[in-house]
Protein backbone atom coordinates (compact mmCIF):
# COMPACT_ATOMS: atom_id res chain seq x y z
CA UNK A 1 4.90 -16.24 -2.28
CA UNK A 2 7.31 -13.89 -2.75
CA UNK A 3 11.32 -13.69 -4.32
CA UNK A 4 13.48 -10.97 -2.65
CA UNK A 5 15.70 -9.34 -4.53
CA UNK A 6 19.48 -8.58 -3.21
CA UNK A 7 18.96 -5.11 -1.56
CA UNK A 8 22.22 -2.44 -2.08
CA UNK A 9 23.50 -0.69 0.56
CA UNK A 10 23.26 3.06 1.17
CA UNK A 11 23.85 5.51 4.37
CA UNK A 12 25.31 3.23 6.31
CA UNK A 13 21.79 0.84 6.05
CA UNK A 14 20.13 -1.01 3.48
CA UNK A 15 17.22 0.03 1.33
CA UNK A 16 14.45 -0.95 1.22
CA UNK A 17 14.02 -3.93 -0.25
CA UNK A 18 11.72 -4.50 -3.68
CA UNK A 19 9.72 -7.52 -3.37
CA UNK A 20 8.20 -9.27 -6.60
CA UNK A 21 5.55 -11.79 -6.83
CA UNK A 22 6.62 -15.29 -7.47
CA UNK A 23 4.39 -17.79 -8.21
CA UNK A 24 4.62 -21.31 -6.39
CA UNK A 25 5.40 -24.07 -9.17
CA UNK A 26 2.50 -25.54 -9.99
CA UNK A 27 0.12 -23.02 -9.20
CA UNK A 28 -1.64 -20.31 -11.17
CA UNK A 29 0.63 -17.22 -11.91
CA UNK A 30 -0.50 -14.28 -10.18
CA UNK A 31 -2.29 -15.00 -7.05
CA UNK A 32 -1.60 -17.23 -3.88
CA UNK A 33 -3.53 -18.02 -0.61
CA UNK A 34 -2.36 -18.97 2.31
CA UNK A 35 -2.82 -18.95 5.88
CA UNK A 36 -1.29 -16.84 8.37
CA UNK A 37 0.74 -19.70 9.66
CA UNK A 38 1.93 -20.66 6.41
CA UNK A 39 3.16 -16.95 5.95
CA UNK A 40 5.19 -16.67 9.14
CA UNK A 41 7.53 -20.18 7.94
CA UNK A 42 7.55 -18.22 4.87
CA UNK A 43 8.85 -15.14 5.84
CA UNK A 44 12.66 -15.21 6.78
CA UNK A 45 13.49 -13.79 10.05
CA UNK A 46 14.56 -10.02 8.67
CA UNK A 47 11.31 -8.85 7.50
CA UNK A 48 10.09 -9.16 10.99
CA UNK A 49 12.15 -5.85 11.65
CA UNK A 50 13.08 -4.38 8.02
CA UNK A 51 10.65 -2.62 5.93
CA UNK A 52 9.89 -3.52 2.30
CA UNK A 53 7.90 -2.35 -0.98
CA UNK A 54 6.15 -5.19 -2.77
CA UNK A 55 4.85 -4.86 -6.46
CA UNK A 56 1.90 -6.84 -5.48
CA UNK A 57 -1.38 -6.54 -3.34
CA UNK A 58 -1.76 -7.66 -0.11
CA UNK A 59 -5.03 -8.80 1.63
CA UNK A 60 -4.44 -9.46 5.16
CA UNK A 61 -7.63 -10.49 7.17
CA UNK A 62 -7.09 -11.76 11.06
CA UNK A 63 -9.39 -13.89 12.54
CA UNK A 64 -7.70 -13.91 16.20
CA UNK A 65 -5.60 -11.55 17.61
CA UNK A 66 -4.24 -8.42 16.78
CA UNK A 67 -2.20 -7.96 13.75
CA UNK A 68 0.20 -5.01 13.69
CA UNK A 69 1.19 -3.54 10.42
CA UNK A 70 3.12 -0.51 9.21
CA UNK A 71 2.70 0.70 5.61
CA UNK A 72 3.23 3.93 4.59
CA UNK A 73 5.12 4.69 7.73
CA UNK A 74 1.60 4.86 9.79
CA UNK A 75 1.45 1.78 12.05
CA UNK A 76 -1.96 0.17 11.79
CA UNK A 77 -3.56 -1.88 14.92
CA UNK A 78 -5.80 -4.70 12.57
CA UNK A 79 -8.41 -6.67 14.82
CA UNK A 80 -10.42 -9.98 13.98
CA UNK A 81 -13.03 -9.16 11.11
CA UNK A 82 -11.03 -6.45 9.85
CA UNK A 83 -9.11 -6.44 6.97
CA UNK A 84 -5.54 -4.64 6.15
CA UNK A 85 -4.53 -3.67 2.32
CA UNK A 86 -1.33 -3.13 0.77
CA UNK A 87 -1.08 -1.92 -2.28
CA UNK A 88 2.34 -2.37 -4.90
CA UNK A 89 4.66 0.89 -4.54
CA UNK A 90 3.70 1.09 -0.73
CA UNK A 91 6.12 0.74 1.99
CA UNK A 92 5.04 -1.73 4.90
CA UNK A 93 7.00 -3.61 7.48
CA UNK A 94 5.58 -6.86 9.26
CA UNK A 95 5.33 -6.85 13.24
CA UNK A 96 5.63 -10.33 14.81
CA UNK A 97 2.66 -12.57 14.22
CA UNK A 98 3.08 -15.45 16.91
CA UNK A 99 -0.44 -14.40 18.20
CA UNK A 100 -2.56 -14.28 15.36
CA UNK A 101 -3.99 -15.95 13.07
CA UNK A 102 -6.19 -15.81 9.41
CA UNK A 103 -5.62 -15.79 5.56
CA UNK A 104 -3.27 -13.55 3.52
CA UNK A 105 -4.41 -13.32 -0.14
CA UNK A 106 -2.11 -12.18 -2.49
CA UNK A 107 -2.18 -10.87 -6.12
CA UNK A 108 -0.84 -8.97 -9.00
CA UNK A 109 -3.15 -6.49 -10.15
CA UNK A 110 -2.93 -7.95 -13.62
CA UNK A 111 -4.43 -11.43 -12.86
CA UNK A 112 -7.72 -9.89 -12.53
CA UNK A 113 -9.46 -8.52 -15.76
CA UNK A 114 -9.91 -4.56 -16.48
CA UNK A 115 -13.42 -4.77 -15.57
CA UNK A 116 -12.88 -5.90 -12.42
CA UNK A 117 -9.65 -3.48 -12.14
CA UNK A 118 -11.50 -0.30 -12.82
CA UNK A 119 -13.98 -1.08 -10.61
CA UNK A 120 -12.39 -1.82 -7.52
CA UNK A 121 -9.72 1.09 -8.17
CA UNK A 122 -6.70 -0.94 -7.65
CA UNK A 123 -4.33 1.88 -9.25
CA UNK A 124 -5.97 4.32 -6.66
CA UNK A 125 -3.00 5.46 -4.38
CA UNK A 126 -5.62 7.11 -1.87
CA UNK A 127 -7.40 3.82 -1.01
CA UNK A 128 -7.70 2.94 2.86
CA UNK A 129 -5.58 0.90 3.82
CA UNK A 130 -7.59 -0.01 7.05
CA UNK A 131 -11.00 -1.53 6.22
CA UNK A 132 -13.58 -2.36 9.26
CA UNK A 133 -16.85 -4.05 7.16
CA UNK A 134 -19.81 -4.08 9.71
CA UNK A 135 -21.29 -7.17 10.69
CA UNK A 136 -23.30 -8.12 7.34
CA UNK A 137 -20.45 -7.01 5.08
CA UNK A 138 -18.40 -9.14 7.58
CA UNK A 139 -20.19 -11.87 6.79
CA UNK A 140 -20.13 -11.75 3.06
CA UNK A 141 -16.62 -10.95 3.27
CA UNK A 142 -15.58 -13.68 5.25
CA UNK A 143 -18.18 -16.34 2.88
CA UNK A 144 -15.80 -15.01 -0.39
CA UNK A 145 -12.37 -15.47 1.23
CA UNK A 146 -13.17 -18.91 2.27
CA UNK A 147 -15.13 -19.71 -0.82
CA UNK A 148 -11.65 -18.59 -2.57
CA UNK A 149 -9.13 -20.41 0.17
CA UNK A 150 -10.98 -23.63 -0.51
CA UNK A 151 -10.67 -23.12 -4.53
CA UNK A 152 -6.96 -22.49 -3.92
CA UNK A 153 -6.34 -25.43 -1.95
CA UNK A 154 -8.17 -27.74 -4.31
CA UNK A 155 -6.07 -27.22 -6.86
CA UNK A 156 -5.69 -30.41 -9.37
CA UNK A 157 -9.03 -31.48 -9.06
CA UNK A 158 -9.95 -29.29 -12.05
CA UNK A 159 -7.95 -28.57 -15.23
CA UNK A 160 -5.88 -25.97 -14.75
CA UNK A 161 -6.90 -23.49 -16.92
CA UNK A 162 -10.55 -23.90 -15.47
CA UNK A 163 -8.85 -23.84 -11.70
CA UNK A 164 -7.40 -20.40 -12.74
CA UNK A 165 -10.67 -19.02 -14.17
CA UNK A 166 -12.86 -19.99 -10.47
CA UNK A 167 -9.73 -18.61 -8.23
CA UNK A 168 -9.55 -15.32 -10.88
CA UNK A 169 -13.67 -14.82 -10.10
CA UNK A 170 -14.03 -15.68 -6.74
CA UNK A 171 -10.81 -13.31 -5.75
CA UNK A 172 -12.78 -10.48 -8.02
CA UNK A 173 -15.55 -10.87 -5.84
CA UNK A 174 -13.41 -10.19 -2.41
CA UNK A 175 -11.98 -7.23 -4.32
CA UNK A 176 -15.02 -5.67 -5.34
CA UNK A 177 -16.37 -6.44 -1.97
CA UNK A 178 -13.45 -4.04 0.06
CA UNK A 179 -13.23 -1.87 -2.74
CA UNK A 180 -16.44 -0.44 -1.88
CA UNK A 181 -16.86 -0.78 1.89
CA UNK A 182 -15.87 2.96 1.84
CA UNK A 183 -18.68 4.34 0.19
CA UNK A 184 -22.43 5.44 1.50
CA UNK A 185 -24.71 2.66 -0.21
CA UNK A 186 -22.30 1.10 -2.32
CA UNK A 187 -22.25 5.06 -4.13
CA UNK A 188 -18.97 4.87 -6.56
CA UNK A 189 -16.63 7.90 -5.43
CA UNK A 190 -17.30 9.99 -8.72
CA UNK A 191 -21.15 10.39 -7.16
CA UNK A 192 -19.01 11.74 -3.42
CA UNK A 193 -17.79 14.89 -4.61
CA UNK A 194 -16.43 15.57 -8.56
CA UNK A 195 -14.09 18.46 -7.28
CA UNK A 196 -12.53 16.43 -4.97
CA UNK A 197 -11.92 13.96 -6.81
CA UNK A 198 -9.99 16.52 -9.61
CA UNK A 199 -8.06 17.85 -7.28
CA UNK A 200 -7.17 14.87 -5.78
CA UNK A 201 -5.76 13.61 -8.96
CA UNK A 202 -4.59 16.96 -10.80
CA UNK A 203 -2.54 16.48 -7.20
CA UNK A 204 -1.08 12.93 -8.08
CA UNK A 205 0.01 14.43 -11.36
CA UNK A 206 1.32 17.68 -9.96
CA UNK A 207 2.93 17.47 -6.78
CA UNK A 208 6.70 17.40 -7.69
CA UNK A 209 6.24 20.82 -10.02
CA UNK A 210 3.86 22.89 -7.54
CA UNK A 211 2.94 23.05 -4.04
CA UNK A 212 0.77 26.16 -4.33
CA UNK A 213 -3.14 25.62 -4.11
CA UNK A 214 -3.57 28.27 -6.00
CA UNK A 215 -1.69 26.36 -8.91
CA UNK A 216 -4.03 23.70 -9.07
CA UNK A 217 -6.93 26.23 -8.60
CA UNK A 218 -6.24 28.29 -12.11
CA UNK A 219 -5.67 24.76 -13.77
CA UNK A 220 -8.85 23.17 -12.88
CA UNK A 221 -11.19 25.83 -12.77
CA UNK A 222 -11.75 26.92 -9.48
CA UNK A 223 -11.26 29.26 -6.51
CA UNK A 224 -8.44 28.15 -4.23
CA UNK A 225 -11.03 28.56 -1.77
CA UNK A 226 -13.64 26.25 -3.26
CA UNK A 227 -10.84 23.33 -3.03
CA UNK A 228 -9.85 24.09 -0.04
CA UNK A 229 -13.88 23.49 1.18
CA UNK A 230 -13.61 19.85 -1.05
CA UNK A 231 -10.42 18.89 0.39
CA UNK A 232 -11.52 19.42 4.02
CA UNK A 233 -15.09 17.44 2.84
CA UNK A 234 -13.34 14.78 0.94
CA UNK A 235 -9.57 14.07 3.26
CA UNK A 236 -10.38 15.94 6.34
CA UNK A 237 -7.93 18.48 5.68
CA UNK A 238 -7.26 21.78 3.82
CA UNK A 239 -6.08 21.90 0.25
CA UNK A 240 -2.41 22.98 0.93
CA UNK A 241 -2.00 20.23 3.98
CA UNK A 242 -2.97 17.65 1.28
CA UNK A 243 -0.70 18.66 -0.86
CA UNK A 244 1.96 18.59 1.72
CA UNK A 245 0.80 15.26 2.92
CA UNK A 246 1.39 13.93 -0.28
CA UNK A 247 4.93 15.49 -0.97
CA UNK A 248 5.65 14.33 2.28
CA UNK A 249 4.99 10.42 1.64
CA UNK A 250 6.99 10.70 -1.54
CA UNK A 251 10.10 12.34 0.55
CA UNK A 252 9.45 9.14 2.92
CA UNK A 253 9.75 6.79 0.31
CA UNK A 254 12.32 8.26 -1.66
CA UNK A 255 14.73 8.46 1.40
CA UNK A 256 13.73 4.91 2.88
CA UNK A 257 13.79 3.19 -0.75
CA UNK A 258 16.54 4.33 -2.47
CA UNK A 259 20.12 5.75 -2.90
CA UNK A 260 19.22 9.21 -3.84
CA UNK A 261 20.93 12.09 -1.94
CA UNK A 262 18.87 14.89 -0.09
CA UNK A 263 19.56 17.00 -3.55
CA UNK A 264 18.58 14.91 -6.22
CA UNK A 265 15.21 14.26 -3.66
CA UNK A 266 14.93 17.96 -3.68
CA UNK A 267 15.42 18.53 -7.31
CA UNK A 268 12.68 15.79 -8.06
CA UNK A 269 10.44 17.10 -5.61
CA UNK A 270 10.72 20.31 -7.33
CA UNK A 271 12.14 22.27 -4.65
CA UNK A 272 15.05 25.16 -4.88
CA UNK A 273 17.62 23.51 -2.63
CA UNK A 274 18.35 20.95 -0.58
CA UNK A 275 18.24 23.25 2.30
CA UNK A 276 14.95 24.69 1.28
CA UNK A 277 14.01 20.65 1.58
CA UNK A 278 15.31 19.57 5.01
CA UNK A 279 13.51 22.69 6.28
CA UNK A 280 10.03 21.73 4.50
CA UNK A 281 10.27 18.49 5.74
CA UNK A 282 12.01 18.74 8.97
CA UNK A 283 8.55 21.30 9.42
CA UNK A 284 5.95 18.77 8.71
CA UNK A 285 7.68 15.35 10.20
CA UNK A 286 9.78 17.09 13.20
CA UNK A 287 13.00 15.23 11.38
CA UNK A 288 15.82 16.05 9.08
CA UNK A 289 15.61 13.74 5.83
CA UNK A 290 18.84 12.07 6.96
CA UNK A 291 17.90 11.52 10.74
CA UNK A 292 14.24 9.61 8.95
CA UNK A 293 16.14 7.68 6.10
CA UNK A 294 18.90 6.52 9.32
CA UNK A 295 15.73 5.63 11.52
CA UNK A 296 13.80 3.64 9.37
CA UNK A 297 16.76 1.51 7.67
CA UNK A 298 18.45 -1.08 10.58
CA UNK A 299 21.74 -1.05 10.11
CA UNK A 300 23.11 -4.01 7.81
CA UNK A 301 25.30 -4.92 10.93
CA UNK A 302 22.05 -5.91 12.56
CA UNK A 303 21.63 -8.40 9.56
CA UNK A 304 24.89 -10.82 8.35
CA UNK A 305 22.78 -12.55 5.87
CA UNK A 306 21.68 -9.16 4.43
CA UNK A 307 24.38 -9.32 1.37
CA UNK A 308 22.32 -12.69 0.22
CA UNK A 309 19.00 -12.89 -1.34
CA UNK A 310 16.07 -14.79 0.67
């Protein structure tokens, strides 16, 4: 499934580790199936307790139990019939799985083709990551992931170019599927709310040179007022805690994931200082950046095999 690459060492900890998709030999490049027992003989015994960023989707769908997930630093409770999605660039960390069981899907956004891509947003960094169908989507969900586990284990009775064609359409299918569970009758978001959806990304594009709303007001158009109202219809909160949410999550994964010190984070955040920094964030999380990049790496102490790739 995957190939972990030697992590460095910063802080007294290790960062966070970057993990690429590698394709089983013999398989098709770019996607793998697997059940959730397979997955915990897969998994060596750190990434039970140290977090990682994979640059490849995850599709995690428990049938029994309860299976505990953290990405993004928010720890997510998944039930049977619900499905969890990580997306590349995210930051999760498994929980121990000896209780449940179901079928991890895996994929590189690039094995599916740009139709399907666009449509099921897979570049869209504000996708849930916690997806509860109800009982008919359930059902339809549940028909395409077996449809596409049974493909995957069949390979070599079809030639393999035509095996990587049915795998490739059935797991467009499951995409599409969860892509959309989100949306009143199957509406694409561009119908939910156009200024939203501007801000939103005018955000994505903006938020290490401005943190003022009424920044991204003048540039799109509108009172800071009016996206204020859309970001309270369309996230559930005002227009300058979205932006802070978002600043936020890139402080977290800056400070987990890499070497950078608190004032090359603060430079690239676009902030004056590093003290001006550690206040914002110290404000918003109720920790210094240091005290939240030593909590969430273990100490490579903890982990004598850390110096080796898996």
């Amino acid at each position: 499934m995957v190939k972990n690459r030697q992590p460095s060492r910063a802080g007294g900890g290790q960062s966070i580790r970057e993990v690429p998709f590698a394709a089983p030999v013999g398989v098709p490049a770019g996607a793998e199936v697997m059940s959730f027992d397979l997955l915990r003989s897969r998994l060596p015994p750190r990434s039970l307790v140290e977090p990682q960023r994979p640059s490849f989707h995850h599709l995690l769908a428990p049938d029994k139990g309860v299976l505990r997930h953290s990405v993004d630093f928010t720890e997510y409770a998944v039930a049977a019939g619900a499905w969890l999605w990580v997306r590349p660039g995210q930051v999760q960390q498994w929980d121990a799985m000896d209780a449940t069981e179901g079928t991890a899907v895996f994929f590189e956004a690039d094995f599916l083709d740009t139709v399907t891509t666009g449509a099921a947003r897979l570049d869209d960094p504000y996708a849930p990551v916690a997806l509860e169908p109800d009982a008919e989507d359930g059902r339809a969900l549940r028909r395409a992931r077996d449809h596409l586990a049974r493909e995957w284990e069949g390979f070599g009775r079809l030639p393999p170019a035509v095996h990587t064609a049915t795998v490739r359409h059935l797991l467009a299918v499951l995409v599409l599927r969860l892509a959309h569970l989100d949306h009143p009758a199957g509406r694409p978001p561009a119908e939910l709310d156009d200024t939203f959806l501007r801000f939103r990304d005018a955000v994505e594009e903006g938020f290490t040179r401005s943190r003022r709303v009424e920044d991204y007001a003048r540039l799109l158009g509108y009172s800071p007022r009016t996206l204020t109202r859309a970001a309270s219809a369309g996230a559930g909160v005002g227009a300058k805690e979205f932006i802070d949410r978002r600043i936020v999550l890139e402080a977290k994964r800056l400070l987990a994931h890499g070497d950078r010190s608190a004032v090359q984070i603060s430079q690239h955040l676009g902030f004056s200082s590093a003290t001006n920094f550690s206040k914002y964030f110290h404000q918003r999380t109720g920790q210094s950046p240091i005290a939240f990049r030593t909590a969430v790496r273990p100490p490579a102490a903890r982990h004598p095999t850390a110096g080796r790739p898996d």
